[in-house]
N, C-alpha and C. Protein backbone atom coordinates (compact mmCIF):
# COMPACT_ATOMS: atom_id res chain seq x y z
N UNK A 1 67.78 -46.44 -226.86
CA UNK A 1 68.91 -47.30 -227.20
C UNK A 1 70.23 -46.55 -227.04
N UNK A 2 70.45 -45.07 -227.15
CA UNK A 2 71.42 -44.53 -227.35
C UNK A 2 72.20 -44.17 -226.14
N UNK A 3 70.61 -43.97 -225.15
CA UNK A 3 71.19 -43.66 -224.14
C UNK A 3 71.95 -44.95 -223.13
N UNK A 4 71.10 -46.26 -223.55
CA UNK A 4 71.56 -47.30 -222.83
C UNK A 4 72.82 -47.60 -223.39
N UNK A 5 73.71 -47.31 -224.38
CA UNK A 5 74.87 -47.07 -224.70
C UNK A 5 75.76 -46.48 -224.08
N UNK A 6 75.40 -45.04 -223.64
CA UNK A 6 76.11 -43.88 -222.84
C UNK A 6 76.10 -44.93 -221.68
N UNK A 7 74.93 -45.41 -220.97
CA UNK A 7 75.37 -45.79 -219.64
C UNK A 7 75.92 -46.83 -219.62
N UNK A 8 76.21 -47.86 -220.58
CA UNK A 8 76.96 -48.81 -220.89
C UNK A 8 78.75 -48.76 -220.83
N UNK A 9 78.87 -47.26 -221.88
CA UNK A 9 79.94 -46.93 -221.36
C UNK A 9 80.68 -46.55 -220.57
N UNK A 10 79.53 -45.77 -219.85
CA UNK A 10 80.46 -44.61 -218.54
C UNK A 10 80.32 -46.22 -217.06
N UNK A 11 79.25 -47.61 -217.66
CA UNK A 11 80.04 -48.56 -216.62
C UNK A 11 81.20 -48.79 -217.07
N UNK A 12 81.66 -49.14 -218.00
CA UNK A 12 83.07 -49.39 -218.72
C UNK A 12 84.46 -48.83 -217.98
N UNK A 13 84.32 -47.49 -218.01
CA UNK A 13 84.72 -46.45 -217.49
C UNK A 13 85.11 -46.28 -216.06
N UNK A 14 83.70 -47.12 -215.17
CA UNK A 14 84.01 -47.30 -213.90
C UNK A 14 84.44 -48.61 -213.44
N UNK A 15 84.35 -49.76 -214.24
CA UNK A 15 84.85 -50.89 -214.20
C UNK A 15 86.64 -51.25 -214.66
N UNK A 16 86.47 -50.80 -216.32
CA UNK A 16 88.01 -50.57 -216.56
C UNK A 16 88.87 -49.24 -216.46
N UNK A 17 88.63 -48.33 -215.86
CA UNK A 17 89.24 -47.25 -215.68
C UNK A 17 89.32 -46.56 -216.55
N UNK A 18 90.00 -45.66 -216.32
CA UNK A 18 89.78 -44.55 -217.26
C UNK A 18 90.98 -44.69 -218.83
N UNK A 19 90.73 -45.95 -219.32
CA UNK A 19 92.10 -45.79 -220.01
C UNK A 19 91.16 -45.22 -221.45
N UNK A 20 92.48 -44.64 -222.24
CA UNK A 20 92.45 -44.18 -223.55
C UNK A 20 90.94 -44.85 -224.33
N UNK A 21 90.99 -46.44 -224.37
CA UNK A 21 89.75 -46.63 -225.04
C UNK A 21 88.76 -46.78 -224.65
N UNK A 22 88.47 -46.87 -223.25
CA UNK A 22 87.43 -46.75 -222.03
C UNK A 22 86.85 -45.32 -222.79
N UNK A 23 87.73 -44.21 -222.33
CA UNK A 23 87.53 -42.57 -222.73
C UNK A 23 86.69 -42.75 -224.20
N UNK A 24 87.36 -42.78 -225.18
CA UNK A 24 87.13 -43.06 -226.45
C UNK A 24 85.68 -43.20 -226.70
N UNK A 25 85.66 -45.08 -226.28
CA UNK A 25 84.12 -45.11 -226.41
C UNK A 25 82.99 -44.56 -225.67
N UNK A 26 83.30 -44.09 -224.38
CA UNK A 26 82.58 -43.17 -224.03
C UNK A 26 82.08 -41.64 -224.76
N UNK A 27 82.99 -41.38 -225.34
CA UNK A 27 83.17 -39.80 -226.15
C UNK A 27 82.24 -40.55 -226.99
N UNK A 28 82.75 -41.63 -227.98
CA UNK A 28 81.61 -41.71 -228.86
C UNK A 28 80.14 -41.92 -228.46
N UNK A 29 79.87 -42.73 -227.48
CA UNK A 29 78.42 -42.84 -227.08
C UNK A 29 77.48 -41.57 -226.55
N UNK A 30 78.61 -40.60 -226.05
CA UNK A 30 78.12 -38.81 -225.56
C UNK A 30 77.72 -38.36 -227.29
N UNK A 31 78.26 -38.69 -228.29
CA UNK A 31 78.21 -38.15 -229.64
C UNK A 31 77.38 -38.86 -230.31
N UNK A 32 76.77 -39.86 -229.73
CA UNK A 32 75.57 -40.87 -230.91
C UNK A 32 74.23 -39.91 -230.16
N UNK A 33 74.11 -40.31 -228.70
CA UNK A 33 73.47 -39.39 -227.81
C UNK A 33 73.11 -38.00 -228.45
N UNK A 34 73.86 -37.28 -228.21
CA UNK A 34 73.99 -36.13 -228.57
C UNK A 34 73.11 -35.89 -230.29
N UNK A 35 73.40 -36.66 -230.58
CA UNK A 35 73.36 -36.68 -232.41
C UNK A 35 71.44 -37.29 -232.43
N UNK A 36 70.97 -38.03 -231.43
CA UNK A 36 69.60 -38.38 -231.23
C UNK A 36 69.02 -37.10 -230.57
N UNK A 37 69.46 -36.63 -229.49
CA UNK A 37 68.93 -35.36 -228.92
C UNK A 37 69.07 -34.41 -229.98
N UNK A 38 69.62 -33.88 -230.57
CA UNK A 38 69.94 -33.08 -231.69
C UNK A 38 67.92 -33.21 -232.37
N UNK A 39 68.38 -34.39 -232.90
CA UNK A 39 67.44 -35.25 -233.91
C UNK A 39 65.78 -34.74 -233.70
N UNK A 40 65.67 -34.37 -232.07
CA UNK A 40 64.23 -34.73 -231.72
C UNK A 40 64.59 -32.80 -231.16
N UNK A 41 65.28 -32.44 -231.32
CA UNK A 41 65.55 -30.34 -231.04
C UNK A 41 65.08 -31.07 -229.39
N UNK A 42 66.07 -31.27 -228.92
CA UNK A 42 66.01 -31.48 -227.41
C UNK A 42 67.47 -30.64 -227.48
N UNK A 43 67.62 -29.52 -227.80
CA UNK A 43 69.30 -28.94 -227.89
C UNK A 43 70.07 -28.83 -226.89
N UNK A 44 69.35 -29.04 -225.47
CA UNK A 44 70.28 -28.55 -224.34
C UNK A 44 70.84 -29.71 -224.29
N UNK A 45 70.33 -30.66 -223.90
CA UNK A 45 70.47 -32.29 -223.70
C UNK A 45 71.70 -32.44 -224.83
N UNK A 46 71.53 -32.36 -225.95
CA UNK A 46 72.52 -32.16 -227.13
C UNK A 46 73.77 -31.52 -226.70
N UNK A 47 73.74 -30.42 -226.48
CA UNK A 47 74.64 -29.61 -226.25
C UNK A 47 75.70 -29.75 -224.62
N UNK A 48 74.87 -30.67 -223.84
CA UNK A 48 75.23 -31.25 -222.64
C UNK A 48 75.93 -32.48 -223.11
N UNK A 49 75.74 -33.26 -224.11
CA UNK A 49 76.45 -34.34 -224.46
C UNK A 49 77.64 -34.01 -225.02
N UNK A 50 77.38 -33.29 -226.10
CA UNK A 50 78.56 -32.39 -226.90
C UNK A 50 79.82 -31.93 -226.56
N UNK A 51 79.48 -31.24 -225.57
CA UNK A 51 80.23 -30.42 -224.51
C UNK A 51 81.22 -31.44 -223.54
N UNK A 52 80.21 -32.11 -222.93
CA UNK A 52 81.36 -33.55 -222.07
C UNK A 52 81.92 -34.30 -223.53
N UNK A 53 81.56 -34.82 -224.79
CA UNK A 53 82.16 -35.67 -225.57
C UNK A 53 83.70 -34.72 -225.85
N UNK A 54 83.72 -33.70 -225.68
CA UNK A 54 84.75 -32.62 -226.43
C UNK A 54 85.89 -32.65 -225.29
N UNK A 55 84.66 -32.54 -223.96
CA UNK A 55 86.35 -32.73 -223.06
C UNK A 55 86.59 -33.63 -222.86
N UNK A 56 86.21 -34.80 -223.01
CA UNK A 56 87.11 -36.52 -222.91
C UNK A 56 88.32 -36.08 -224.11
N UNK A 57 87.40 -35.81 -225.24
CA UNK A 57 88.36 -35.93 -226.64
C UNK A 57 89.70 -34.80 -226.40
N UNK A 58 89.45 -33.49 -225.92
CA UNK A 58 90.33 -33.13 -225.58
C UNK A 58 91.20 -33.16 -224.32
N UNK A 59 90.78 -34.29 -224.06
CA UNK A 59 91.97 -34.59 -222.57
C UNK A 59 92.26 -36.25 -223.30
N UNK A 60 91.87 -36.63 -223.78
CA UNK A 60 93.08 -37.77 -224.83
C UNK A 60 93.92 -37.31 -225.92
N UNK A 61 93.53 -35.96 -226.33
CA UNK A 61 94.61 -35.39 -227.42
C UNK A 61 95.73 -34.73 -226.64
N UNK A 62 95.29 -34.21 -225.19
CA UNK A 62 96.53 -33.75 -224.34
C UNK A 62 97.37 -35.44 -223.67
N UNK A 63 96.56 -36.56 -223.42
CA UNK A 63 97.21 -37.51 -223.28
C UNK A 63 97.85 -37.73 -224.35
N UNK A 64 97.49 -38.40 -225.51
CA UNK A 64 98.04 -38.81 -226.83
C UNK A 64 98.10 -38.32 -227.74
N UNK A 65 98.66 -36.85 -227.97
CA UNK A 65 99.06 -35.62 -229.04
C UNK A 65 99.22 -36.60 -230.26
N UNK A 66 100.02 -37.87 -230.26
CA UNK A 66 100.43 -38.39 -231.65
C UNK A 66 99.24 -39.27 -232.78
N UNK A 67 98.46 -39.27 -231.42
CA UNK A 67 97.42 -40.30 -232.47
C UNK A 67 96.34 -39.23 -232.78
N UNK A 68 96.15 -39.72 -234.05
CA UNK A 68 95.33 -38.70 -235.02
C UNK A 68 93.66 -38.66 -234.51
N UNK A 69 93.33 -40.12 -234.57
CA UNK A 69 91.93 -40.22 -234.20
C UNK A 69 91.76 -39.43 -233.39
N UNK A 70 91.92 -39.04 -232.10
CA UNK A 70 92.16 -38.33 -230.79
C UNK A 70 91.56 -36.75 -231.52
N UNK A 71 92.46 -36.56 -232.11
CA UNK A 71 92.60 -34.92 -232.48
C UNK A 71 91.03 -34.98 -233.62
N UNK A 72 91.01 -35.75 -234.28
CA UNK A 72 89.76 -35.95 -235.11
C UNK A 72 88.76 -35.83 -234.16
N UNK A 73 88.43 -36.69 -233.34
CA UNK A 73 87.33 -36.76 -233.01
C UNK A 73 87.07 -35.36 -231.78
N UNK A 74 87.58 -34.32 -231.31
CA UNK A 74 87.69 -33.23 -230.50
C UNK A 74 86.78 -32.01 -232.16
N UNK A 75 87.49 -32.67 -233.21
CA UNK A 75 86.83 -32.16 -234.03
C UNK A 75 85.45 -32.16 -234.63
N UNK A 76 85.37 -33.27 -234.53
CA UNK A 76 83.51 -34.09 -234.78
C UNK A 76 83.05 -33.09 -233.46
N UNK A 77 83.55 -33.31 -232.09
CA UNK A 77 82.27 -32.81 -231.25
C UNK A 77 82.38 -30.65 -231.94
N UNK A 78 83.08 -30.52 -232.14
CA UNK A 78 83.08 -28.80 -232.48
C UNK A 78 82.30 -28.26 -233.14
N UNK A 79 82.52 -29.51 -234.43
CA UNK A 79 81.36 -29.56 -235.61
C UNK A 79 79.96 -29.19 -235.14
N UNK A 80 79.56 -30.04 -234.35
CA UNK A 80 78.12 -30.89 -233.93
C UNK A 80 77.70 -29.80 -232.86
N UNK A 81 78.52 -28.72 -231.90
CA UNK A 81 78.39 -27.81 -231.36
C UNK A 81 78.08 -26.60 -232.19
N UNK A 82 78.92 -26.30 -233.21
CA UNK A 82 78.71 -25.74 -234.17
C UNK A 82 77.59 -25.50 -234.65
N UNK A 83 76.75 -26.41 -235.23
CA UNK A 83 75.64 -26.45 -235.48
C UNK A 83 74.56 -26.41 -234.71
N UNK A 84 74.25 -26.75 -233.79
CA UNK A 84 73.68 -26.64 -232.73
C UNK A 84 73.31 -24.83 -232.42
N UNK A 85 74.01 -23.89 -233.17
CA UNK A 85 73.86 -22.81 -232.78
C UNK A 85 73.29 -21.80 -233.94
């Protein structure tokens, strides 16, 4: 299910472009992903999600420095890398 999410989004992504909430929900669906691979110690797979969710999030905090969510969520994937180790 999680993964048919991810690919749900990254059509999103190729359908509506790459805007801010296209990105967004993509980052989150790399981080539900990620958070199931985690779940079952599939860590690379995890850590492959992680890793892309962090650089969407940090290339919308270099787009949109002012909005908070942005900068939050660059933080969730750090966390979740974090642990992972």
């Amino acid at each position: 299910m999680a993964d048919d999410m991810l690919k749900l989004a990254r059509r999103l992504v190729d359908v509506l472009g790459e805007s801010p909430e296209s990105l967004r929900d993509l980052s989150v669906s790399l981080y539900k992903l990620g958070d199931v691979y985690r779940g079952v110690e599939q860590l690379e797979a995890a850590r492959h999600c992680f890793n892309e969710g962090l650089h969407l999030a940090e290339w919308l905090t270099h787009l949109l420095p002012d909005i908070p969510q942005y900068v939050e969520l660059s933080d969730y994937f750090e966390t979740a890398l974090t642990k992972l180790e």
